[in-house]
C-alpha atoms as a PDB file:
ATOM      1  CA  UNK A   1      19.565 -35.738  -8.713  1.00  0.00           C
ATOM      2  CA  UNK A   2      18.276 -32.848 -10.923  1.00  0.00           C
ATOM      3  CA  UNK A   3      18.307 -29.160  -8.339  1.00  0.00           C
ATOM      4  CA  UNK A   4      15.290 -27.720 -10.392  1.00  0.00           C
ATOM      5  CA  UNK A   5      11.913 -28.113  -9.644  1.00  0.00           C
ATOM      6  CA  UNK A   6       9.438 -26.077 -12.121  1.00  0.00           C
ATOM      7  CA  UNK A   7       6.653 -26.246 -10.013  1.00  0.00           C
ATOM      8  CA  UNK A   8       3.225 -25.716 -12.536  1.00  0.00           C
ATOM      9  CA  UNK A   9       0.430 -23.286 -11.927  1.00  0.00           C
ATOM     10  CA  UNK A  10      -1.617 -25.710  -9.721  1.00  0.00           C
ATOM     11  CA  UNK A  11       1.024 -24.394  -6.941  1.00  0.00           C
ATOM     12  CA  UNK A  12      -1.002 -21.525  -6.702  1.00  0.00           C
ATOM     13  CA  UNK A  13      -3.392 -23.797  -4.275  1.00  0.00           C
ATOM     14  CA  UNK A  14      -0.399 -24.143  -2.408  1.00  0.00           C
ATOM     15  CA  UNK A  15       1.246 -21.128  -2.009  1.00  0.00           C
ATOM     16  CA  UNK A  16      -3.107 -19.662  -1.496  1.00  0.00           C
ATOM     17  CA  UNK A  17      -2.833 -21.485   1.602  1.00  0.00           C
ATOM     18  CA  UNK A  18       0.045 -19.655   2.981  1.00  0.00           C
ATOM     19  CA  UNK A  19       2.425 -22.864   2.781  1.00  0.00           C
ATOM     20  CA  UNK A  20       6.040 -22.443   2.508  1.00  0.00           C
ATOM     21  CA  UNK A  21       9.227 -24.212   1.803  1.00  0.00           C
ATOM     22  CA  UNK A  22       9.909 -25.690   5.555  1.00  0.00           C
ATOM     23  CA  UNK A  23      13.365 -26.943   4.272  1.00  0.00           C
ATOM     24  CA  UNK A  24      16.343 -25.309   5.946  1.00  0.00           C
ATOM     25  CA  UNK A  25      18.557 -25.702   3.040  1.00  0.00           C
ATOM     26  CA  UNK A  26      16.189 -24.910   0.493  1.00  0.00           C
ATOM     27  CA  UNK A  27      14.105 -21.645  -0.972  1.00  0.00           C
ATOM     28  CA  UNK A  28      12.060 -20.475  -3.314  1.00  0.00           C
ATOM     29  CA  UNK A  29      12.806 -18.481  -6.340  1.00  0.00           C
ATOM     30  CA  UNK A  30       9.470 -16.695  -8.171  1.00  0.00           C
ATOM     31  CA  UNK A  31      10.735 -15.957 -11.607  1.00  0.00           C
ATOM     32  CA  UNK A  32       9.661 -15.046 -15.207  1.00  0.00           C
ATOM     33  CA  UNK A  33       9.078 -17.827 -17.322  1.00  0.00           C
ATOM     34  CA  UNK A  34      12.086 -16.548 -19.806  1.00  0.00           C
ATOM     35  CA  UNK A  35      14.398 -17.884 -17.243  1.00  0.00           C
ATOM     36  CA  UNK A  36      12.899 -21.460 -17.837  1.00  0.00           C
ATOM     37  CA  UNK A  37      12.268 -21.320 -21.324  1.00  0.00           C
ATOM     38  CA  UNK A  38      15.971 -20.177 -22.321  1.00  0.00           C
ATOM     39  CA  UNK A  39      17.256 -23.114 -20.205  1.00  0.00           C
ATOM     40  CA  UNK A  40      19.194 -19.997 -18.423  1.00  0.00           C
ATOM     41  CA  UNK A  41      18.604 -21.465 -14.455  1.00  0.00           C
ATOM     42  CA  UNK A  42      19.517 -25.290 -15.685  1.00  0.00           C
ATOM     43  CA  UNK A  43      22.995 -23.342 -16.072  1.00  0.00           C
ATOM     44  CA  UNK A  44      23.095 -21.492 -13.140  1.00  0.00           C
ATOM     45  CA  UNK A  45      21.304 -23.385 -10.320  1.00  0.00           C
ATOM     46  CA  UNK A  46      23.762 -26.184 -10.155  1.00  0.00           C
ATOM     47  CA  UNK A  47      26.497 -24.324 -10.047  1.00  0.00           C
ATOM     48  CA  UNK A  48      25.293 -22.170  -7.172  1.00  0.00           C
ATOM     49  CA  UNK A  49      23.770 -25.368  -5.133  1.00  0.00           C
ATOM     50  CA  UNK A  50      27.317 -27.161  -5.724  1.00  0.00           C
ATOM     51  CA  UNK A  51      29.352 -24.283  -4.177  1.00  0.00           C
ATOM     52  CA  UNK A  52      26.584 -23.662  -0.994  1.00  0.00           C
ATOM     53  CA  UNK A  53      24.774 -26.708  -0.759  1.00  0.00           C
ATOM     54  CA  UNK A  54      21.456 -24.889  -1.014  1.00  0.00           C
ATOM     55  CA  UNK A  55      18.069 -25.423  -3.079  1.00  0.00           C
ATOM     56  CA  UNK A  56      16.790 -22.891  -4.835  1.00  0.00           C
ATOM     57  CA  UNK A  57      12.976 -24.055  -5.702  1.00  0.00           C
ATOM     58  CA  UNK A  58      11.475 -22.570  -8.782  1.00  0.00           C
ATOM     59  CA  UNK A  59       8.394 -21.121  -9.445  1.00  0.00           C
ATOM     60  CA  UNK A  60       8.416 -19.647 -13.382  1.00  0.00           C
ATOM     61  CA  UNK A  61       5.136 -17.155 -14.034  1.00  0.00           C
ATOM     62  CA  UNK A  62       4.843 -14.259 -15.787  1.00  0.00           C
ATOM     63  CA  UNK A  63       6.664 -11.478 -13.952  1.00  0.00           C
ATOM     64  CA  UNK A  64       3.139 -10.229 -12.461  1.00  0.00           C
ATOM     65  CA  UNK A  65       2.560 -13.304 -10.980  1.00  0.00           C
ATOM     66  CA  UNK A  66       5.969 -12.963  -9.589  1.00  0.00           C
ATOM     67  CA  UNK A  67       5.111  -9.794  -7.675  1.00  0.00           C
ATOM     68  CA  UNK A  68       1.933 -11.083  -6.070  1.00  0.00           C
ATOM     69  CA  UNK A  69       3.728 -14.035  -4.972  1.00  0.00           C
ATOM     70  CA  UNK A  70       6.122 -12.091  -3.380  1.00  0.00           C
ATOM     71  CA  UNK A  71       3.655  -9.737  -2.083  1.00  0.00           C
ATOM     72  CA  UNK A  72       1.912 -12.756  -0.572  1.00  0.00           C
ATOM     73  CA  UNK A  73       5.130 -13.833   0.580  1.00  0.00           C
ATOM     74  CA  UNK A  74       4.676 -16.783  -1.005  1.00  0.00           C
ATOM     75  CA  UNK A  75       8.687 -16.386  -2.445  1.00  0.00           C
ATOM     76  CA  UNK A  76      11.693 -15.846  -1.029  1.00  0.00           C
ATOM     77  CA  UNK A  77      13.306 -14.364  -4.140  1.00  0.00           C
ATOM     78  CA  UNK A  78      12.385 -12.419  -7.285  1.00  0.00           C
ATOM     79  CA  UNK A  79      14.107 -12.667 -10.709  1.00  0.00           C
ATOM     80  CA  UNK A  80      11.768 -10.367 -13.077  1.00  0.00           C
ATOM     81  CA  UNK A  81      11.923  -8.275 -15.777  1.00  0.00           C
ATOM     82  CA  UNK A  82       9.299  -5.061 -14.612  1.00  0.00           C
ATOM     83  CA  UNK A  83      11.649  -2.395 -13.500  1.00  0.00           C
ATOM     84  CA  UNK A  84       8.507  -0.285 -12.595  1.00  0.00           C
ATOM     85  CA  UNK A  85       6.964  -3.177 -11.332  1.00  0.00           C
ATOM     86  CA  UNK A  86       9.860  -4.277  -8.970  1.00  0.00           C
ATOM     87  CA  UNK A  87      10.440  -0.356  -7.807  1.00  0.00           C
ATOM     88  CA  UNK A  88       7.151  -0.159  -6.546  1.00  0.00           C
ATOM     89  CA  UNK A  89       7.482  -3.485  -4.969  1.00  0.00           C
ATOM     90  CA  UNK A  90      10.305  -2.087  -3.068  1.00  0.00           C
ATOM     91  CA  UNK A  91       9.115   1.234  -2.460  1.00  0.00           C
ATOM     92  CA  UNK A  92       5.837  -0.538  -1.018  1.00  0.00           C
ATOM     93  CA  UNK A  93       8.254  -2.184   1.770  1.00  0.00           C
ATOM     94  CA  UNK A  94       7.651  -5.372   0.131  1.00  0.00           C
ATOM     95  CA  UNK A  95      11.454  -5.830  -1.111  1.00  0.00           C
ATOM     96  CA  UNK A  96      14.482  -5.217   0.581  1.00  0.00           C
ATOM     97  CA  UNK A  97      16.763  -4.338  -2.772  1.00  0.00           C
ATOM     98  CA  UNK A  98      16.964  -4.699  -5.923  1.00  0.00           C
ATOM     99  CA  UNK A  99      20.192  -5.264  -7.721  1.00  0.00           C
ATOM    100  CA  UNK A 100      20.466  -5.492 -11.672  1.00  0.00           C
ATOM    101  CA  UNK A 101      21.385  -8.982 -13.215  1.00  0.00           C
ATOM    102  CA  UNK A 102      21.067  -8.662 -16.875  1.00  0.00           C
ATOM    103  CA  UNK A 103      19.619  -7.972 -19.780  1.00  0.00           C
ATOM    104  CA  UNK A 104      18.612  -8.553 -23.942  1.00  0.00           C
ATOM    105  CA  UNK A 105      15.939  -6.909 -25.996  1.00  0.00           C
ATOM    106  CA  UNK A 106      12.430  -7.500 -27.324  1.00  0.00           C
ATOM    107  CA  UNK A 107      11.737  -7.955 -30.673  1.00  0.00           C
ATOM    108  CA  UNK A 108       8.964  -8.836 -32.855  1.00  0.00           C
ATOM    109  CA  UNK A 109       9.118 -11.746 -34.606  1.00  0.00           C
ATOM    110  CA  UNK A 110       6.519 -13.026 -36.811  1.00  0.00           C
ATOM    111  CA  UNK A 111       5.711 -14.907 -40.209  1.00  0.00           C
ATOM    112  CA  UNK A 112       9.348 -14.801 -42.891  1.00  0.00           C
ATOM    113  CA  UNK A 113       7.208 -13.119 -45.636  1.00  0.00           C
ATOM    114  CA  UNK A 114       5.949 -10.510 -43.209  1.00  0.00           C
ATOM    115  CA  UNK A 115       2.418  -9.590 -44.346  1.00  0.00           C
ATOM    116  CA  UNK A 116       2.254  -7.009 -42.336  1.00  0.00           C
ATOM    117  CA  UNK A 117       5.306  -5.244 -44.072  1.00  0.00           C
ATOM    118  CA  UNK A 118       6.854  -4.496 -40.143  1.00  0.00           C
ATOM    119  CA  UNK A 119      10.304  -5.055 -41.414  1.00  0.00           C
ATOM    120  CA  UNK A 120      10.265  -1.149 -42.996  1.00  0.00           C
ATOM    121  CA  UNK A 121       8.775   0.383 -39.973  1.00  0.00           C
ATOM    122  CA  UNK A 122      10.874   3.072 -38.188  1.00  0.00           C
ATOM    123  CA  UNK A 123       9.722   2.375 -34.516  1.00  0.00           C
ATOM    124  CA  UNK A 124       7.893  -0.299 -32.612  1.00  0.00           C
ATOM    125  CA  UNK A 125       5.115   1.569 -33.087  1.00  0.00           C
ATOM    126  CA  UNK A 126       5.119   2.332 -36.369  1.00  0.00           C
ATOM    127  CA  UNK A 127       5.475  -2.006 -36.619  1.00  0.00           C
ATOM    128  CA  UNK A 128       2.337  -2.198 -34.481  1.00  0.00           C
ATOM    129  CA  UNK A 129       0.695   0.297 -36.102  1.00  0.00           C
ATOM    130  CA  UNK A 130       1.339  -1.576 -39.655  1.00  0.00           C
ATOM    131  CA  UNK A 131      -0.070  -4.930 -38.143  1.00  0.00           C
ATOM    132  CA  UNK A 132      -3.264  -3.110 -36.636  1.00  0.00           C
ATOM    133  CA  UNK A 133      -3.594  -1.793 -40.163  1.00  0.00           C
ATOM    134  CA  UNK A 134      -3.343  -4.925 -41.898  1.00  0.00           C
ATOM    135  CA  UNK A 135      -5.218  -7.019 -39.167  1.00  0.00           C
ATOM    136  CA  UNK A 136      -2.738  -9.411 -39.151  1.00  0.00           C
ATOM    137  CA  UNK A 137      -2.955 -11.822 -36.108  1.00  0.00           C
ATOM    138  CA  UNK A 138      -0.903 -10.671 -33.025  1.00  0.00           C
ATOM    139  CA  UNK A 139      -0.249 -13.104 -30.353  1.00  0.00           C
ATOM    140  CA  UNK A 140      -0.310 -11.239 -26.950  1.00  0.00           C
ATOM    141  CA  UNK A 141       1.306 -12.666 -23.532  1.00  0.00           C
ATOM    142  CA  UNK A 142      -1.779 -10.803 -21.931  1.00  0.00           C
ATOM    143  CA  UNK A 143      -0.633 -12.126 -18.443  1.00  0.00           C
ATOM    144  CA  UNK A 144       0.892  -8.736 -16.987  1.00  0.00           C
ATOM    145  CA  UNK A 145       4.422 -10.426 -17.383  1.00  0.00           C
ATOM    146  CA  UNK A 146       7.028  -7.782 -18.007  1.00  0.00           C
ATOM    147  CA  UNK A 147       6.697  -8.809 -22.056  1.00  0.00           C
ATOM    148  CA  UNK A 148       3.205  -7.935 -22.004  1.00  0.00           C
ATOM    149  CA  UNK A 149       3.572  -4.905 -20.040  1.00  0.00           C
ATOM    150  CA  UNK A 150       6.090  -3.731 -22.618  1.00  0.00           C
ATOM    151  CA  UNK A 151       3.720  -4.861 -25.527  1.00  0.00           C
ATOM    152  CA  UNK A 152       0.970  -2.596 -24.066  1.00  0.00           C
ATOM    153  CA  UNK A 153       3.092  -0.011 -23.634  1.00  0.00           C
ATOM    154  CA  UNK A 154       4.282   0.122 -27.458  1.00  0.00           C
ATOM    155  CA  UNK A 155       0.852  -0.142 -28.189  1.00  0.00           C
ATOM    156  CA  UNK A 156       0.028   2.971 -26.610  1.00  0.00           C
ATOM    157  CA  UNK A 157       2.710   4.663 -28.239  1.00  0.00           C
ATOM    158  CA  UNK A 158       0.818   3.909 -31.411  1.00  0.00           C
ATOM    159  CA  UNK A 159      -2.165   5.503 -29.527  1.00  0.00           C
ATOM    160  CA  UNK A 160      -3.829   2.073 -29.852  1.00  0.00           C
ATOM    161  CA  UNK A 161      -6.300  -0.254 -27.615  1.00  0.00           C
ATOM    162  CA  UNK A 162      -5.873  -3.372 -29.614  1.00  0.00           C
ATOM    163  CA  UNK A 163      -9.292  -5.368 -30.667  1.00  0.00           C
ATOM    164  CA  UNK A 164     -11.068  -7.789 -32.955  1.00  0.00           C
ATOM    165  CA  UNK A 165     -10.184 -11.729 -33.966  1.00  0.00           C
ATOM    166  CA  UNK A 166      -7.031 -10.440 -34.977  1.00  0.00           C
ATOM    167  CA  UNK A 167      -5.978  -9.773 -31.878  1.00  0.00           C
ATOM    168  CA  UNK A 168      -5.052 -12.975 -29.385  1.00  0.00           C
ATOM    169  CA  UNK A 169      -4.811 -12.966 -25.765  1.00  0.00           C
ATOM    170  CA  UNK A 170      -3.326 -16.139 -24.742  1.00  0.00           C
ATOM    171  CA  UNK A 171      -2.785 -15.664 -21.314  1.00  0.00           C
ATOM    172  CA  UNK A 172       0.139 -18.139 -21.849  1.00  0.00           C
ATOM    173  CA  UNK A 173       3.891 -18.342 -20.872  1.00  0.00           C
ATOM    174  CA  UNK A 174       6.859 -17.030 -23.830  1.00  0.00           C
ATOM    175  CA  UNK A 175       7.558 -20.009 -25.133  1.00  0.00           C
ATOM    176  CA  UNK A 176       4.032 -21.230 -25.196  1.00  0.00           C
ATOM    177  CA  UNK A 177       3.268 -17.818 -27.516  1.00  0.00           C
ATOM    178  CA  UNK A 178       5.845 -17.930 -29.725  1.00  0.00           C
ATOM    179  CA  UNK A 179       4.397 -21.920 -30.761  1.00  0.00           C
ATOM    180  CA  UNK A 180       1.150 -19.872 -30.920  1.00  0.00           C
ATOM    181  CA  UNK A 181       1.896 -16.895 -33.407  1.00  0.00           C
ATOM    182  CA  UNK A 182       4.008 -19.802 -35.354  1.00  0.00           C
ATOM    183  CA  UNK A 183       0.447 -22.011 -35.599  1.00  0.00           C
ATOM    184  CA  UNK A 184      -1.211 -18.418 -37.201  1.00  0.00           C
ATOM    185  CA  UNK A 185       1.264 -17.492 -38.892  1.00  0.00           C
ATOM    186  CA  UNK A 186       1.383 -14.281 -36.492  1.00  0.00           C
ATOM    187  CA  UNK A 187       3.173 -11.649 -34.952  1.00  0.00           C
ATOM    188  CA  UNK A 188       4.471 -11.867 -31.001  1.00  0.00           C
ATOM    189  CA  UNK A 189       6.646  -9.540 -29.259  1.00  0.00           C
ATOM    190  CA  UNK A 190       9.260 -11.721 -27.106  1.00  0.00           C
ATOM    191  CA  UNK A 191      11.987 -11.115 -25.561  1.00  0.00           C
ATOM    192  CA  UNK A 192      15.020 -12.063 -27.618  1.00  0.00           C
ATOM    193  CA  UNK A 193      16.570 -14.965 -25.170  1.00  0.00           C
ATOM    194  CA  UNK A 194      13.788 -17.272 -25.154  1.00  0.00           C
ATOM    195  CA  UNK A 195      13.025 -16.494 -28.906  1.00  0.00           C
ATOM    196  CA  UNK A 196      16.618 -17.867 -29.768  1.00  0.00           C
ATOM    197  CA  UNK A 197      16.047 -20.614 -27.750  1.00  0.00           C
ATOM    198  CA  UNK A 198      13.078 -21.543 -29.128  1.00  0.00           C
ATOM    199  CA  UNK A 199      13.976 -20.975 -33.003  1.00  0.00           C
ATOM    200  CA  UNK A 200      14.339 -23.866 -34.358  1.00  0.00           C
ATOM    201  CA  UNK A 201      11.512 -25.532 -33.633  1.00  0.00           C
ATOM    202  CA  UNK A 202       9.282 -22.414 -35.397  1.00  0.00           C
ATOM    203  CA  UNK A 203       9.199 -20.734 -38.908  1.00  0.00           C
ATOM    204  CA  UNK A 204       8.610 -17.613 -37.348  1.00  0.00           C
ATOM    205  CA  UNK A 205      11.641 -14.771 -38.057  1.00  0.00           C
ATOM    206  CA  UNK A 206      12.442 -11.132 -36.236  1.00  0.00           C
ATOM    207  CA  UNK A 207      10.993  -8.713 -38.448  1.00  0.00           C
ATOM    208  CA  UNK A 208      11.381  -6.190 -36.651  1.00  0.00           C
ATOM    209  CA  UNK A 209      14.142  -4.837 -33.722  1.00  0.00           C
ATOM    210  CA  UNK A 210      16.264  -1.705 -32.271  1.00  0.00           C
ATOM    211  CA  UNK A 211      13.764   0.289 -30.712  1.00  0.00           C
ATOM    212  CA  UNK A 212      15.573   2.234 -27.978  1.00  0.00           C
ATOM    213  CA  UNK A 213      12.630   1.342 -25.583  1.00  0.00           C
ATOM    214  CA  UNK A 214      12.734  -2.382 -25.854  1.00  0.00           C
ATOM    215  CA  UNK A 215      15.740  -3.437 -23.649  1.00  0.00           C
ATOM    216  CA  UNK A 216      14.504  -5.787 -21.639  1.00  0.00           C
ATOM    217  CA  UNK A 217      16.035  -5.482 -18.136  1.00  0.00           C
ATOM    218  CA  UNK A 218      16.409  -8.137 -15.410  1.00  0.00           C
ATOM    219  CA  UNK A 219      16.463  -7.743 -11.489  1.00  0.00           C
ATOM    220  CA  UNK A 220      16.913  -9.574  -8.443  1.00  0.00           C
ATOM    221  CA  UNK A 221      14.553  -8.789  -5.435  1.00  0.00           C
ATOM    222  CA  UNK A 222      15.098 -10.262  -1.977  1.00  0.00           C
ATOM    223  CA  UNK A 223      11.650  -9.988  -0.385  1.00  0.00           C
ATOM    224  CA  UNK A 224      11.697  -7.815   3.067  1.00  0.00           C
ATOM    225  CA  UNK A 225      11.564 -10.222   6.050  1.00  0.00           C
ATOM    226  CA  UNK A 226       9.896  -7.037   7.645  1.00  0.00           C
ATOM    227  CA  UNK A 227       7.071  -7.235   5.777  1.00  0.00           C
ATOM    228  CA  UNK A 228       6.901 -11.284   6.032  1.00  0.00           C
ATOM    229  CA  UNK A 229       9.169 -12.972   9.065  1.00  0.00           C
ATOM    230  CA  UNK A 230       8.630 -16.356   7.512  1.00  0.00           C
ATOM    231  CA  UNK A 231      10.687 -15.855   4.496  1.00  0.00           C
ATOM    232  CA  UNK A 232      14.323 -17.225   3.771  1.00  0.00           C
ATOM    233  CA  UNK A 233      16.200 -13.596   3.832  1.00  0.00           C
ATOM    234  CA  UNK A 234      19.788 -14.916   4.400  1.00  0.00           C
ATOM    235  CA  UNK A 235      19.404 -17.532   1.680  1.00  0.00           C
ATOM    236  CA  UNK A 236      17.413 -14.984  -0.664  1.00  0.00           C
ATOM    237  CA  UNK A 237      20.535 -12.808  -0.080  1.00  0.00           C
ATOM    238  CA  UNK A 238      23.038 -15.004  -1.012  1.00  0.00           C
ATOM    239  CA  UNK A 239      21.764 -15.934  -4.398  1.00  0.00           C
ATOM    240  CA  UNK A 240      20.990 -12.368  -5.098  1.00  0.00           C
ATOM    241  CA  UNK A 241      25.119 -11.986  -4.050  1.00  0.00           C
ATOM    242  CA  UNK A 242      25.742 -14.602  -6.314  1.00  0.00           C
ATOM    243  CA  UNK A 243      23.584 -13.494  -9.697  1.00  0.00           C
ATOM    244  CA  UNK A 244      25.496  -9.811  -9.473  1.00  0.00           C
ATOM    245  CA  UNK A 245      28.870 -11.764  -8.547  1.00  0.00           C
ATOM    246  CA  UNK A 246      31.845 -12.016 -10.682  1.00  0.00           C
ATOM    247  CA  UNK A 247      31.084 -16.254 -11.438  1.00  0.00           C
ATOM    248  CA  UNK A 248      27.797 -15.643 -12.077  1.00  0.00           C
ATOM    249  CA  UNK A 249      28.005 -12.791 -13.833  1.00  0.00           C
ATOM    250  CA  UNK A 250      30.548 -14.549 -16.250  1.00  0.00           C
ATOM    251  CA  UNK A 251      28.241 -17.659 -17.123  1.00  0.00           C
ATOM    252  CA  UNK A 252      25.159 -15.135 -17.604  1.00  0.00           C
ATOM    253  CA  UNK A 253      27.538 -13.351 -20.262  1.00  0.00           C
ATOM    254  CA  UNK A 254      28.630 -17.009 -21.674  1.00  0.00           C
ATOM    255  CA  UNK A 255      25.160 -18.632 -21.839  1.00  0.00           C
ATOM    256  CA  UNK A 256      24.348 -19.246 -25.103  1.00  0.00           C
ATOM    257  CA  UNK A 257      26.798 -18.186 -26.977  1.00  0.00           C
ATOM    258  CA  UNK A 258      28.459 -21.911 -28.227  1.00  0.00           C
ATOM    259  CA  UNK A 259      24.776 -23.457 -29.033  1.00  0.00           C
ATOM    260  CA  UNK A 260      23.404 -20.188 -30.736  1.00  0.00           C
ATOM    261  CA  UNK A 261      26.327 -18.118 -32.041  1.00  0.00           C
ATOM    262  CA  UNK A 262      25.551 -15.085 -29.270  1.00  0.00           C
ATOM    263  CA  UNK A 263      24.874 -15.047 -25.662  1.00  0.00           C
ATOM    264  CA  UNK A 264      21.004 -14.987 -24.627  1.00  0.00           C
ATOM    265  CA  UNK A 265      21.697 -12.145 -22.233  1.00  0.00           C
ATOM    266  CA  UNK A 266      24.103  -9.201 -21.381  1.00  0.00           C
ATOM    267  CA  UNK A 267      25.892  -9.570 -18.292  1.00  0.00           C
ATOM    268  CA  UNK A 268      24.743  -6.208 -16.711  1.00  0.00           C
ATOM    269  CA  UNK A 269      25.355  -5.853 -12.642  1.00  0.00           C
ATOM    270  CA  UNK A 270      27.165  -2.512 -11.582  1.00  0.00           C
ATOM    271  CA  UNK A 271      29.113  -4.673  -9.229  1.00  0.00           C
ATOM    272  CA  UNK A 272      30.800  -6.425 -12.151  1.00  0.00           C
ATOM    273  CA  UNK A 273      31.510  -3.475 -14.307  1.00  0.00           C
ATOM    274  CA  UNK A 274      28.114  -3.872 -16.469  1.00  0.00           C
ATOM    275  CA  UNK A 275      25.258  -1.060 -16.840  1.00  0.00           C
ATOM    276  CA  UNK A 276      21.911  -0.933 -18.278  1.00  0.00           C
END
C-alpha cells in the first residue's frame, strides 16, 4: 500500500475546521510543493515508515501556505524553503526548532533562443531587468511560496514592481509554472530540483544561474506543542531526527543523481557534516 497521501487544496475545508489526523501512528507533514514535484518524499517516506512504522501524511502548498497551516496548527511538521519565513515562525513561539535539511539553487529558465537575451546578464537582476525591458512573458509562482518570495525579492533588486500582460501571476504550484512559461514560451524562476525533474517534458532551458543570492535553502520545523497541545510533537520530532540523520541525509545527497546525471539537492544538515 502506497505511504503518501498528497492531499489537494480542497483540504483546506478540512484543516478550516480545526480537524486533525486522530491516527496514533500517523502525522501530518505541511510541505512545499518542490518536495512533491521532484518525487523527493516518494524516496524518503517509505524508508522512514519501514524503519518506525509511522505515517507521515502530506500536505504539498507553497511554503506560505505551509506557515499558516502550521500557525493554525493544522500540521504537525514543516519542510519549507523561507528561512525568514520559518525564523519568524519560531521566534513567534509557533515552532519549536528548526534544523537545516538541504539545499539547490534557483534559476531562471525560459525559452532556448532566449528573447530576452538573460543568458549575458551579470546578476539576477540584471536578467530581470532585461526581461522587463523586452516585455517578455514572466511566469510568477505569486503564491508567497519561498520561490516567489525569492522572485520578488530579485525583483526589487532591479528596483522593479512588475506589471502589464507580460507579467503572469499564476497562483499555481512549481511544476504547474514551469508547464505554464513552456505554453508562452516564457521565463519562470524555479528552483533547480523540480526544474530537472520536470525537463523533459518542456522545451524550456536555464538561461540564466549563479547568483550568490539564489541558494535555495530547506528546513525542518516541528510545530511547538505549547502553542497547540493537539499536535503530534514526538512523531514531528522524530522525522525531523531522521531528515538531519546520517540515512537520510545520504539518500537526500543520492536522489537524483542515477536518473538525471546530478543529485536534485545538497545534503546540508550541520549534524552530518553539511553547511549552507
Amino acid at each position: 500500500m502506497r505511504i503518501i497521501v498528497f492531499f489537494l487544496l480542497f483540504l483546506v475545508g478540512f484543516f478550516g475546521n480545526g480537524c486533525v489526523d486522530s491516527s496514533p501512528t500517523s502525522f501530518i507533514v505541511a510541505t512545499t510543493t518542490s518536495t512533491r514535484d521532484t518525487g523527493l518524499f516518494e524516496e524518503l517516506l517509505p524508508v522512514f515508515q519501514a524503519k518506525t512504522g509511522i505515517e507521515p501524511r502530506v500536505v504539498a502548498v507553497g511554503t506560505g501556505q505551509a506557515l499558516e497551516i502550521g500557525r493554525r496548527g493544522d500540521a504537525d511538521v514543516l519542510l519549507t524553503h523561507d528561512p525568514d519565513g520559518e525564523q519568524r515562525f519560531v521566534a513567534e513561539g509557533f515552532g519549536t526548532s528548526r534544523m537545516l535539511v538541504m539545499s539547490n539553487d534557483f534559476v531562471l529558465v525560459g525559452p532556448v533562443d532566449d528573447p530576452a537575451g538573460v543568458g549575458g546578464a551579470t546578476s539576477g537582476a540584471d536578467a530581470f531587468l532585461r526581461i522587463a525591458r523586452k516585455q517578455a512573458v514572466f511566469v510568477s509562482r505569486g503564491d508567497e511560496s519561498g520561490t516567489h518570495r525569492k522572485e520578488k525579492a530579485t525583483w526589487a533588486l532591479a528596483g522593479l514592481e512588475p506589471s502589464g500582460d507580460w507579467y503572469v501571476r499564476s497562483g499555481q504550484g512549481m511544476g504547474a509554472v514551469l508547464r505554464m512559461a513552456d505554453e508562452k514560451r516564457g521565463y519562470t524562476l524555479s528552483d533547480k530540483g523540480t526544474f530537472l525533474a520536470q525537463r523533459d517534458k518542456l522545451s524550456l532551458a536555464v538561461v540564466y544561474t549563479g547568483d550568490p543570492t539564489w541558494t535555495n535553502q530547506y528546513a525542518v520545523v516541528p510545530v511547538n506543542p505549547a502553542r497547540h497541545p493537539h499536535v503530534k510533537h514526538d512523531l514531528a520530532e522524530r522525522f525531523a531526527e531522521f531528515l538531519v540523520s546520517d540515512e537520510g541525509q545520504r539518500l537526500i545527497a543520492e536522489f537524483g543523481r542515477a536518473k538525471y546525471g546530478e543529485p536534485l539537492f545538497r545534503a546540508n544538515s550541520p549534524r552530518a557534516g553539511g553547511g549552507p
